[in-house]
Structure formats: C-alpha cells, structure tokens
PDB file of N, CA and C in Angstrom:
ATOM      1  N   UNK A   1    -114.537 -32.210-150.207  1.00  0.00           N
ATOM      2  CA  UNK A   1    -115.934 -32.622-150.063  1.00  0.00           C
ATOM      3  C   UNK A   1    -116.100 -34.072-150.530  1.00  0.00           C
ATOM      4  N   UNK A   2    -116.685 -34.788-149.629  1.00  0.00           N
ATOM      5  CA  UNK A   2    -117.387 -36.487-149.881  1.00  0.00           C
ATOM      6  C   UNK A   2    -118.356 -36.120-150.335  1.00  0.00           C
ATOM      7  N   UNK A   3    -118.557 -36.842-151.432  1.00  0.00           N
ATOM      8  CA  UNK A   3    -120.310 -37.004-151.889  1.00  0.00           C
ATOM      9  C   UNK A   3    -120.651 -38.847-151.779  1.00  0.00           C
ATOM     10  N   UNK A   4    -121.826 -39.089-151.232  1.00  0.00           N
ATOM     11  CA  UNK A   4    -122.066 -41.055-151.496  1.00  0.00           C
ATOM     12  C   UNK A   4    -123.543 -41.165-151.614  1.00  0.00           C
ATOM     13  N   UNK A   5    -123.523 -41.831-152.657  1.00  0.00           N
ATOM     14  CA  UNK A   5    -124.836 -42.155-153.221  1.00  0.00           C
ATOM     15  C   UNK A   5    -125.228 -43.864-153.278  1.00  0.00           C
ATOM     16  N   UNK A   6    -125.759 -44.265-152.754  1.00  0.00           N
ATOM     17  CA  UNK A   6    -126.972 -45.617-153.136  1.00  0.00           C
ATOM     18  C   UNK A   6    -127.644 -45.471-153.908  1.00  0.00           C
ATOM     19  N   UNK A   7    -127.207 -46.317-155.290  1.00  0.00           N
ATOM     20  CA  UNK A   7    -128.226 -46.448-156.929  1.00  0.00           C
ATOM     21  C   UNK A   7    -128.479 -48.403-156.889  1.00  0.00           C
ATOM     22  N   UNK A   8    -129.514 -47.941-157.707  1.00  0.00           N
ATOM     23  CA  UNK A   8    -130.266 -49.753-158.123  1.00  0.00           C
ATOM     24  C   UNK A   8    -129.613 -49.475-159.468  1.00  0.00           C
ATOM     25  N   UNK A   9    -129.042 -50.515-160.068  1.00  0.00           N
ATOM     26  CA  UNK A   9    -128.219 -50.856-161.984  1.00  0.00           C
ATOM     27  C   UNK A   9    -129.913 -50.984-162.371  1.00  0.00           C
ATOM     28  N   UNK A  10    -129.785 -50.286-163.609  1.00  0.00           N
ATOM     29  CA  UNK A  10    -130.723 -50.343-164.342  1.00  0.00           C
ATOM     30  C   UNK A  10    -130.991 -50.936-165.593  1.00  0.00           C
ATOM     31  N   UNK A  11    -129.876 -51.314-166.060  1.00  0.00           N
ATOM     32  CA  UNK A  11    -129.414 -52.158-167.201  1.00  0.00           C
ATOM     33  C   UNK A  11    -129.602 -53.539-166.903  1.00  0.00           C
ATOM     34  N   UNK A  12    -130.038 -54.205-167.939  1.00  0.00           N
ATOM     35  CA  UNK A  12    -131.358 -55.461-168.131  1.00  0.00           C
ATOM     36  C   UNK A  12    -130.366 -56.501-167.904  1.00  0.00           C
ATOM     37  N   UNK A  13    -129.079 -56.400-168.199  1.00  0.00           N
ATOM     38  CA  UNK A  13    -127.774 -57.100-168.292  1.00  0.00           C
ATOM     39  C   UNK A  13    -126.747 -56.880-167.261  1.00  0.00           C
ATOM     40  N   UNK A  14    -127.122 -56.295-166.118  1.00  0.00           N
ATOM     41  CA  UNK A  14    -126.451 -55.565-164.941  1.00  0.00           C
ATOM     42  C   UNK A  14    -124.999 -54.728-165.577  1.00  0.00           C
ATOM     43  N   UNK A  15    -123.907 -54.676-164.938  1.00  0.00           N
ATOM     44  CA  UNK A  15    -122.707 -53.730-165.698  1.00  0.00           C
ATOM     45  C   UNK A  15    -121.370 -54.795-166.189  1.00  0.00           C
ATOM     46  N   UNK A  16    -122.029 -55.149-167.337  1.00  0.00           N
ATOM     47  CA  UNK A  16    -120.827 -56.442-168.170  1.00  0.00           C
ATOM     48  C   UNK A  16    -120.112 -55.215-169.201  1.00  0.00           C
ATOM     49  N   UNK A  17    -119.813 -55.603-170.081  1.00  0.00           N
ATOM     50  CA  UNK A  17    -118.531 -54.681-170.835  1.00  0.00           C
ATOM     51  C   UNK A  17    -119.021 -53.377-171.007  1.00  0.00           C
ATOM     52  N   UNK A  18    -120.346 -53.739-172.000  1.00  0.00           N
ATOM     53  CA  UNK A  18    -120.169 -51.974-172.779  1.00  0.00           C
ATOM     54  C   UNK A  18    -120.868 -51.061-171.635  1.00  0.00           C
ATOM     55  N   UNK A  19    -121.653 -51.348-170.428  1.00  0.00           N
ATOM     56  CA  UNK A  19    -121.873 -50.232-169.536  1.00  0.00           C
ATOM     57  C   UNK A  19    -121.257 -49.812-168.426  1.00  0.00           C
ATOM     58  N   UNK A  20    -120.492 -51.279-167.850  1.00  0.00           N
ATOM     59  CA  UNK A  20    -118.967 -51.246-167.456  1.00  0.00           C
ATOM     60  C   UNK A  20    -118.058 -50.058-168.240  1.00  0.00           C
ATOM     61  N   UNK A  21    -117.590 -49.944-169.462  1.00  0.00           N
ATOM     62  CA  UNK A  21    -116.519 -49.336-169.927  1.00  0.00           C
ATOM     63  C   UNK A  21    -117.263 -47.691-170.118  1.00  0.00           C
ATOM     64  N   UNK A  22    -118.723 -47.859-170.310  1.00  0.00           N
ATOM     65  CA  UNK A  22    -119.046 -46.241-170.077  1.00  0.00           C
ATOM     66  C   UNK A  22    -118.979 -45.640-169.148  1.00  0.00           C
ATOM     67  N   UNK A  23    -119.594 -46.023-167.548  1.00  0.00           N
ATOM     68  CA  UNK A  23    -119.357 -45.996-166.443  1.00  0.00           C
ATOM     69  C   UNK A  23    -117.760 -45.306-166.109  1.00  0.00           C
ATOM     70  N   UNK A  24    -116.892 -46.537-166.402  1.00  0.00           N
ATOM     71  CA  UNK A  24    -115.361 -46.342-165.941  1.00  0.00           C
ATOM     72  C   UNK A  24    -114.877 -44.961-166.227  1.00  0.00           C
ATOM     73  N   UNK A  25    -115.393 -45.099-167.918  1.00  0.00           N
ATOM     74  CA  UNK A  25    -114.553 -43.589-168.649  1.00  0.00           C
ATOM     75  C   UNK A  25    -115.525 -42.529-167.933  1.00  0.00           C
ATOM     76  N   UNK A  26    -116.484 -42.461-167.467  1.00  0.00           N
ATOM     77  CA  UNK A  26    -117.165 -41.581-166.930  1.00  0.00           C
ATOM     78  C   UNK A  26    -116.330 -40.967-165.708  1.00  0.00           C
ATOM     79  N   UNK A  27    -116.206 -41.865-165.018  1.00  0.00           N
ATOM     80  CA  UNK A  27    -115.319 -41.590-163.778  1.00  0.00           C
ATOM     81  C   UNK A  27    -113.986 -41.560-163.770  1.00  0.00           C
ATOM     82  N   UNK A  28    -113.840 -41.377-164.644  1.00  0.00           N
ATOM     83  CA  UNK A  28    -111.995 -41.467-165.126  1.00  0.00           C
ATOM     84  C   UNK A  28    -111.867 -39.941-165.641  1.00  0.00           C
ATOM     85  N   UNK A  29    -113.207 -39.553-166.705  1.00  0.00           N
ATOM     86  CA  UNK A  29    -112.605 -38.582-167.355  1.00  0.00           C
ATOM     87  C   UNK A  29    -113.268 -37.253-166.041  1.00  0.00           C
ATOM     88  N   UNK A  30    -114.020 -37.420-165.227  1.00  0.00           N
ATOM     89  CA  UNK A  30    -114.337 -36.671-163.817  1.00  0.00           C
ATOM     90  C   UNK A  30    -113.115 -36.299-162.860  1.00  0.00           C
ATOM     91  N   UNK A  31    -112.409 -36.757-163.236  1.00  0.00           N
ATOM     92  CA  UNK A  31    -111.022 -36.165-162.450  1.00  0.00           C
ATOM     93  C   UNK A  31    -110.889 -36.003-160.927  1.00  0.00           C
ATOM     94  N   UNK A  32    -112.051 -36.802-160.690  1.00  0.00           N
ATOM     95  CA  UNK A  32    -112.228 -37.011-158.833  1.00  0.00           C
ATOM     96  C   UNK A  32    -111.723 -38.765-158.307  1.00  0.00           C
ATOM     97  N   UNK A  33    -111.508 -38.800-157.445  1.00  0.00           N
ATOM     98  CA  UNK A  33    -111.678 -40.000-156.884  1.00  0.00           C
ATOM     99  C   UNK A  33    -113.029 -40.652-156.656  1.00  0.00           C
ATOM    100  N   UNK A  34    -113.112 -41.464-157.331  1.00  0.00           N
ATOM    101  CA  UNK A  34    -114.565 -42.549-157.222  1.00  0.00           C
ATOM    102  C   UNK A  34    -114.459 -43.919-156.948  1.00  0.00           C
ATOM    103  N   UNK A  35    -115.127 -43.669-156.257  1.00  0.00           N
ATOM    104  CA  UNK A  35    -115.015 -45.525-155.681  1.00  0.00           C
ATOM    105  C   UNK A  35    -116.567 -46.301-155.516  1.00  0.00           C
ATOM    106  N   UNK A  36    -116.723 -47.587-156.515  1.00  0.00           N
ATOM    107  CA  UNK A  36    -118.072 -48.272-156.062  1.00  0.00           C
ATOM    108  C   UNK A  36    -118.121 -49.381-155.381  1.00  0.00           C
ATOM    109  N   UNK A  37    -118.822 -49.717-154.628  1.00  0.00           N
ATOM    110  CA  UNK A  37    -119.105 -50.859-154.261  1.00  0.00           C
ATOM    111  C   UNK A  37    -120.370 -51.706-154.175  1.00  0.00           C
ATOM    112  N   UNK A  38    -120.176 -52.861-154.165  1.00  0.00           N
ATOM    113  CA  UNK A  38    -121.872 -53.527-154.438  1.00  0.00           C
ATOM    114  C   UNK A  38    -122.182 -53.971-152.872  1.00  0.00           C
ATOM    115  N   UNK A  39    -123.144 -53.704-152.722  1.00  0.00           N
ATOM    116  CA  UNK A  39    -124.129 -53.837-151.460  1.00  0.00           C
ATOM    117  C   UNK A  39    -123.172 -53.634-150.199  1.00  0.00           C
ATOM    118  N   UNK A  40    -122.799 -54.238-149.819  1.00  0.00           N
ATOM    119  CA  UNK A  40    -121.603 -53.731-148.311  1.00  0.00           C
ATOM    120  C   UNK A  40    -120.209 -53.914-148.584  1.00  0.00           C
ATOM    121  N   UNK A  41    -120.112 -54.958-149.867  1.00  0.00           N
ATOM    122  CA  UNK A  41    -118.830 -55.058-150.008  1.00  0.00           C
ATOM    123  C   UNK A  41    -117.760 -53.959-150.302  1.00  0.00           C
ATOM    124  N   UNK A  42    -116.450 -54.524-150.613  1.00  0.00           N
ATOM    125  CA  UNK A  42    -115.355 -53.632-150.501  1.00  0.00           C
ATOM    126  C   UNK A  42    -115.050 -52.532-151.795  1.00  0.00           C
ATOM    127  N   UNK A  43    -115.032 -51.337-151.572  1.00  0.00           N
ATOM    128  CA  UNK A  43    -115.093 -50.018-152.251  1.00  0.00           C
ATOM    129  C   UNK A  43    -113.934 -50.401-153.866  1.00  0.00           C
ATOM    130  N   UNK A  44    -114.406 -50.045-155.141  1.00  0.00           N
ATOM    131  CA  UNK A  44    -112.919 -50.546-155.787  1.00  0.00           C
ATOM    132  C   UNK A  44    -113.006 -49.107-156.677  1.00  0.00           C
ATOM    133  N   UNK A  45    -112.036 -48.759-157.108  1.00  0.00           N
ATOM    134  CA  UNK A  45    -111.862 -47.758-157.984  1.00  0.00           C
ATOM    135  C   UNK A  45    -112.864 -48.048-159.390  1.00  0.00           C
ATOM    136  N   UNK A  46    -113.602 -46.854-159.078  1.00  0.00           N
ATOM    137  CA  UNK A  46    -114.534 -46.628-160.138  1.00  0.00           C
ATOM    138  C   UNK A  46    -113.936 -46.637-161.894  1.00  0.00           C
ATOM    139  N   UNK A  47    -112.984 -45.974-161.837  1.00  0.00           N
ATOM    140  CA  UNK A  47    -112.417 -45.540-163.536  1.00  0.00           C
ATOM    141  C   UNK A  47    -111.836 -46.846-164.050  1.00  0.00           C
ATOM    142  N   UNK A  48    -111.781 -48.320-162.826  1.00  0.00           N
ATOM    143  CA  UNK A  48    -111.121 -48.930-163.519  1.00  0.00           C
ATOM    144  C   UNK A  48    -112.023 -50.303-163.979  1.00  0.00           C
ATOM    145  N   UNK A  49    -111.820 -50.290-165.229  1.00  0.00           N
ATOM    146  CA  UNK A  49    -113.318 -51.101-165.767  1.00  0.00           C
ATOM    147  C   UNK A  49    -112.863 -52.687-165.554  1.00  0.00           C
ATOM    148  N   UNK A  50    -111.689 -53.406-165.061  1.00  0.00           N
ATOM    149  CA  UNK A  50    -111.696 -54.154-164.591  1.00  0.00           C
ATOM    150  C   UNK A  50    -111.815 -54.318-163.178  1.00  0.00           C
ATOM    151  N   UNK A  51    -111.886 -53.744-162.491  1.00  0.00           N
ATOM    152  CA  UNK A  51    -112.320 -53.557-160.883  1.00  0.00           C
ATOM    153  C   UNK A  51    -113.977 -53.331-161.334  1.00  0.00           C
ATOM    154  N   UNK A  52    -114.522 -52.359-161.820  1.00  0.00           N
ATOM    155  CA  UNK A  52    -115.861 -52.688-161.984  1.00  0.00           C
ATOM    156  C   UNK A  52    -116.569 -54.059-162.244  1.00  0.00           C
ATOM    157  N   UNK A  53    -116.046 -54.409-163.710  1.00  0.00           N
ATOM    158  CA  UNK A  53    -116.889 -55.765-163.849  1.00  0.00           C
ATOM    159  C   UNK A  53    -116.276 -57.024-162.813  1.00  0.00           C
ATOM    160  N   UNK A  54    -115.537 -56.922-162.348  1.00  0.00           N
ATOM    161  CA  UNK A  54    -114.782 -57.882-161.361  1.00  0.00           C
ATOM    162  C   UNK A  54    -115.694 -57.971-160.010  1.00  0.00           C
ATOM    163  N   UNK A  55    -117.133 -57.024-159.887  1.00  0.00           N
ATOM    164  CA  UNK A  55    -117.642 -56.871-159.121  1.00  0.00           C
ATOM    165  C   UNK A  55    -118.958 -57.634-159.286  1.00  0.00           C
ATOM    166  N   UNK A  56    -119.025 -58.017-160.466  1.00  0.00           N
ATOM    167  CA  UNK A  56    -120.302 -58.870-161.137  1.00  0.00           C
ATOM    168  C   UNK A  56    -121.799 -58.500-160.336  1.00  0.00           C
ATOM    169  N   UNK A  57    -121.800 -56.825-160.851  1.00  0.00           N
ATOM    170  CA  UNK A  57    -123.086 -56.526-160.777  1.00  0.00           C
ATOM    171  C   UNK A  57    -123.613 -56.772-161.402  1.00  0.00           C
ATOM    172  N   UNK A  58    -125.083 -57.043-161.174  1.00  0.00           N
ATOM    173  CA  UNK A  58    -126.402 -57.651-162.445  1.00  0.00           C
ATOM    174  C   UNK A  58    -127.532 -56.546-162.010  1.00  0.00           C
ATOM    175  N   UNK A  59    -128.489 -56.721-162.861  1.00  0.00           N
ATOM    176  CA  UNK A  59    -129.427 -56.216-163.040  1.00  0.00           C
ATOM    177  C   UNK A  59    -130.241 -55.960-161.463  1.00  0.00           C
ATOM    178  N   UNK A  60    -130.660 -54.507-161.154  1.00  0.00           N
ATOM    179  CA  UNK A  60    -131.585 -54.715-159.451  1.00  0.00           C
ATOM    180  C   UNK A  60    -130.722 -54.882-158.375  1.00  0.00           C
ATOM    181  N   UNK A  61    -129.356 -54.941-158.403  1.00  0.00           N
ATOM    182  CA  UNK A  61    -128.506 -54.445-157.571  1.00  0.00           C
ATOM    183  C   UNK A  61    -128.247 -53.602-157.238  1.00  0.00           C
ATOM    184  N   UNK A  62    -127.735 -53.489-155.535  1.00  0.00           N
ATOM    185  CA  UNK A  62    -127.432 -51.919-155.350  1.00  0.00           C
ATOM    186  C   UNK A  62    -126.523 -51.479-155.244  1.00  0.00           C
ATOM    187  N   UNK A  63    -125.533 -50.791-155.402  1.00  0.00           N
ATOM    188  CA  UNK A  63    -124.429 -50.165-155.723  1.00  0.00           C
ATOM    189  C   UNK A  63    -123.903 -48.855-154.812  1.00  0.00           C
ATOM    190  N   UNK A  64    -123.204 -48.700-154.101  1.00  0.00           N
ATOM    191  CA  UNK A  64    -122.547 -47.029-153.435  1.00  0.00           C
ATOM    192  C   UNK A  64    -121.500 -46.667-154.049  1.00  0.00           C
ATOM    193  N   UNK A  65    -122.021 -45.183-154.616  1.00  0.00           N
ATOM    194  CA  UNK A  65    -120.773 -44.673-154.655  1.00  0.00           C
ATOM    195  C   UNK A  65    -120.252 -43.407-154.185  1.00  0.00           C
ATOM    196  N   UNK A  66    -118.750 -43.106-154.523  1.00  0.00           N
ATOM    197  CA  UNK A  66    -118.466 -41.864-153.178  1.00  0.00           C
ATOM    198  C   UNK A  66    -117.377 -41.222-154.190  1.00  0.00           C
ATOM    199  N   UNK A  67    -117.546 -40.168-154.306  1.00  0.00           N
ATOM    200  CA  UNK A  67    -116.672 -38.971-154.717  1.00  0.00           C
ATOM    201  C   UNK A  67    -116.121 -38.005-153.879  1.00  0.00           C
ATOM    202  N   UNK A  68    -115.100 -38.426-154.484  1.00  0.00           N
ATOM    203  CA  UNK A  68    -114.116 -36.994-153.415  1.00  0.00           C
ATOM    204  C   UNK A  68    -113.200 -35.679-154.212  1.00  0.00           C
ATOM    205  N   UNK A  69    -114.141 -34.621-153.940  1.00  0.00           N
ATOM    206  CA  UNK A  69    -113.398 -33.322-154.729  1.00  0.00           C
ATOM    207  C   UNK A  69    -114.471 -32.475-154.753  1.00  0.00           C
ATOM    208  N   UNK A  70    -113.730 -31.158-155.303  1.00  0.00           N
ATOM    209  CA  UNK A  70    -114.619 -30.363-155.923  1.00  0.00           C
ATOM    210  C   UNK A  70    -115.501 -31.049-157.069  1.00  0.00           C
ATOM    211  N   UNK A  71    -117.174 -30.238-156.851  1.00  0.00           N
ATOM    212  CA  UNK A  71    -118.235 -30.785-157.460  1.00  0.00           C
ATOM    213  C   UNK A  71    -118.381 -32.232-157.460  1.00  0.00           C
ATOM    214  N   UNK A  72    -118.181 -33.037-156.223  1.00  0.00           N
ATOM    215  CA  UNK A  72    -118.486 -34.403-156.259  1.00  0.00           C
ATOM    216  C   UNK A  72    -120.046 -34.975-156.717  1.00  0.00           C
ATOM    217  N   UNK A  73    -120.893 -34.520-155.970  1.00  0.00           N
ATOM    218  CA  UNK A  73    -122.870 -34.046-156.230  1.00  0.00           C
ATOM    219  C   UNK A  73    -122.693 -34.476-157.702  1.00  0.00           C
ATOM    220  N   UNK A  74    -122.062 -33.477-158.651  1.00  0.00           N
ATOM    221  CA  UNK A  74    -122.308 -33.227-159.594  1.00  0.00           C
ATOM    222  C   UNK A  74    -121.696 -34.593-160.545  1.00  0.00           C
ATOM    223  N   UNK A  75    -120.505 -35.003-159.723  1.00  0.00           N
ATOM    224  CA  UNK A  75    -120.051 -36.343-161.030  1.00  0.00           C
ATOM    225  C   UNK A  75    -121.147 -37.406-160.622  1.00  0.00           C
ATOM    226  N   UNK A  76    -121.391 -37.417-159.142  1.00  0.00           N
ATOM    227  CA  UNK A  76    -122.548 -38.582-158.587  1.00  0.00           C
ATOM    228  C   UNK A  76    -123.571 -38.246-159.709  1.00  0.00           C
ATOM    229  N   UNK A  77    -124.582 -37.274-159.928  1.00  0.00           N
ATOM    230  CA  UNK A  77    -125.483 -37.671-160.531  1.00  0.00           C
ATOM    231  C   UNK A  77    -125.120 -37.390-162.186  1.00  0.00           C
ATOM    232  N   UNK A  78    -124.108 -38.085-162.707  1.00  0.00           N
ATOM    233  CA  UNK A  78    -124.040 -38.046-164.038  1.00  0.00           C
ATOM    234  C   UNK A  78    -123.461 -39.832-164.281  1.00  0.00           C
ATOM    235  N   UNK A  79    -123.045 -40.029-163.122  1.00  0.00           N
ATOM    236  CA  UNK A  79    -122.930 -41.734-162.651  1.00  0.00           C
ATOM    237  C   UNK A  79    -123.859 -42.424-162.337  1.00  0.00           C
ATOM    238  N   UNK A  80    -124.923 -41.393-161.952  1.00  0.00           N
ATOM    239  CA  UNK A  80    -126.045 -42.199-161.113  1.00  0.00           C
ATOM    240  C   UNK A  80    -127.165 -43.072-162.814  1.00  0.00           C
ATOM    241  N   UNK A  81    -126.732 -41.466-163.286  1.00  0.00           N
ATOM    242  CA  UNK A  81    -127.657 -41.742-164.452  1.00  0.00           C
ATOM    243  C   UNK A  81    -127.300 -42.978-165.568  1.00  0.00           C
ATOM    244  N   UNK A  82    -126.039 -42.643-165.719  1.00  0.00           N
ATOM    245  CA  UNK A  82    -125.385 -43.844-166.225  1.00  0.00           C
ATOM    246  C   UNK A  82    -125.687 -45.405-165.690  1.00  0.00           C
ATOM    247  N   UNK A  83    -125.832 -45.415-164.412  1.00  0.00           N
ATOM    248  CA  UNK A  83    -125.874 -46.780-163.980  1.00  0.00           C
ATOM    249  C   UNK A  83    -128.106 -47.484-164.033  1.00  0.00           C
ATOM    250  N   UNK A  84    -128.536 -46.139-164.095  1.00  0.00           N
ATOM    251  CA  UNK A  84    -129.882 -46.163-163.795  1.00  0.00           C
ATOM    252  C   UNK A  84    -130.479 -46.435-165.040  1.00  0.00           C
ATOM    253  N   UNK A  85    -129.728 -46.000-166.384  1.00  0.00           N
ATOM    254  CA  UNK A  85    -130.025 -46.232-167.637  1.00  0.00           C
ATOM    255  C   UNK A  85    -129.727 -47.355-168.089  1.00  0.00           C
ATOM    256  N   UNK A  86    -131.291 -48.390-169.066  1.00  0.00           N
ATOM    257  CA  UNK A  86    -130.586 -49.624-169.536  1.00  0.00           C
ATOM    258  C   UNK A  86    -129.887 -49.591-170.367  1.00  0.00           C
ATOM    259  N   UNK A  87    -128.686 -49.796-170.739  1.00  0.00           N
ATOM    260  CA  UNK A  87    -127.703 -49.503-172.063  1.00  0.00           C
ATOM    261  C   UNK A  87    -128.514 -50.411-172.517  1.00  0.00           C
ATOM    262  N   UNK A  88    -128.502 -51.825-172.502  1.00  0.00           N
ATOM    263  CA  UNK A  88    -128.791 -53.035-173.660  1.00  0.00           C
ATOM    264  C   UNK A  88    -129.451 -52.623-173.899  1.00  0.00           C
ATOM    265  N   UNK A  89    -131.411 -52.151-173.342  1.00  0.00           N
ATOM    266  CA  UNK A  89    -132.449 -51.491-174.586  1.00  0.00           C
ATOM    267  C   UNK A  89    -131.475 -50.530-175.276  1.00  0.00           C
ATOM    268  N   UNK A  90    -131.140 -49.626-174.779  1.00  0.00           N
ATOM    269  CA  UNK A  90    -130.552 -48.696-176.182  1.00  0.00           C
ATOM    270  C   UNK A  90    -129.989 -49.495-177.290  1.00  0.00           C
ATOM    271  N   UNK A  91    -129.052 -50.395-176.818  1.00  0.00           N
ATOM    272  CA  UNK A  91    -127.991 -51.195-177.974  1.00  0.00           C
ATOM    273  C   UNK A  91    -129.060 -51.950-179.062  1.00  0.00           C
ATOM    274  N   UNK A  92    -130.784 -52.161-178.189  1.00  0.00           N
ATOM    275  CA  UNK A  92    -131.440 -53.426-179.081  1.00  0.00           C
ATOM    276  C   UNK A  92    -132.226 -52.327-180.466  1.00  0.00           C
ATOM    277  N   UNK A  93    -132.148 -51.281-179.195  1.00  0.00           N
ATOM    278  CA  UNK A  93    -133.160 -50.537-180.272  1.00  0.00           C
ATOM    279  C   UNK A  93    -132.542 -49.657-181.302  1.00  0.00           C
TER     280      UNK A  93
END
C-alpha cells in the first residue's frame, strides 16, 4: 500500500536541525519507506536528516510525502503532525 500526503511546515523556522532530526527519526523508527519532497521537486529519503535539511524547507511550504507498507495512513499522519507543529514555539516556551 502507497499512502501520499500534501502538508504546509508549520514551524516558524521551516525544518533546520532540531525539527529536521525529529521528523527523520520519526520516519526511520516507522520502518516503512518514506520519501519527501518540496513542492514538485525530487522525492529524497525521509529518515535521512541530511537529505531533509538539504531540501531547505522554510516556514509555509509545501511538502509531499509517500509511504510505502503496511499502515502507511497511519505513519503519514504522525509525520503530518510533526511537520504541522511549530517546534521553535515549543523550544521558546
């Protein structure tokens, strides 16, 4: 099963280290194949947090991503949330 989702980054700082490296381990420790990409560009492995930030998403960007496996749905919206949440308010507050 494919799962692919279109999310807006919700983080005030788009995905630089520390929501980058939550993200990655998110999809790393999901045990599916994940792959994101920013707006049309080219798909890169999700778990790997230098292929993520190498993608220099910012803040209000849109992002696809696609899971492949059992319960894909289910890693999408635990990624979705991750990317939809501002880490930096959390970090300020």
């Amino acid at each position: 099963m494919t799962a692919t989702r279109t999310v807006r980054i919700g983080s005030s700082h788009g995905l630089h280290a520390r929501p980058a490296k939550l993200f990655a381990q998110a999809a790393k420790d999901s045990g599916l194949a994940v792959t994101i990409a920013k707006d049309s560009g080219k798909p890169v492995n999700a778990a790997s947090i230098l292929g993520v930030i190498a993608l220099a998403i910012e803040y209000g960007d849109y992002v696809t991503l696609t899971a492949e496996g059992e319960g894909a749905e289910g890693v999408l919206d635990t990624l979705t949330e991750l990317l939809t949440t501002d880490h930096d308010q959390d970090a300020a507050g």
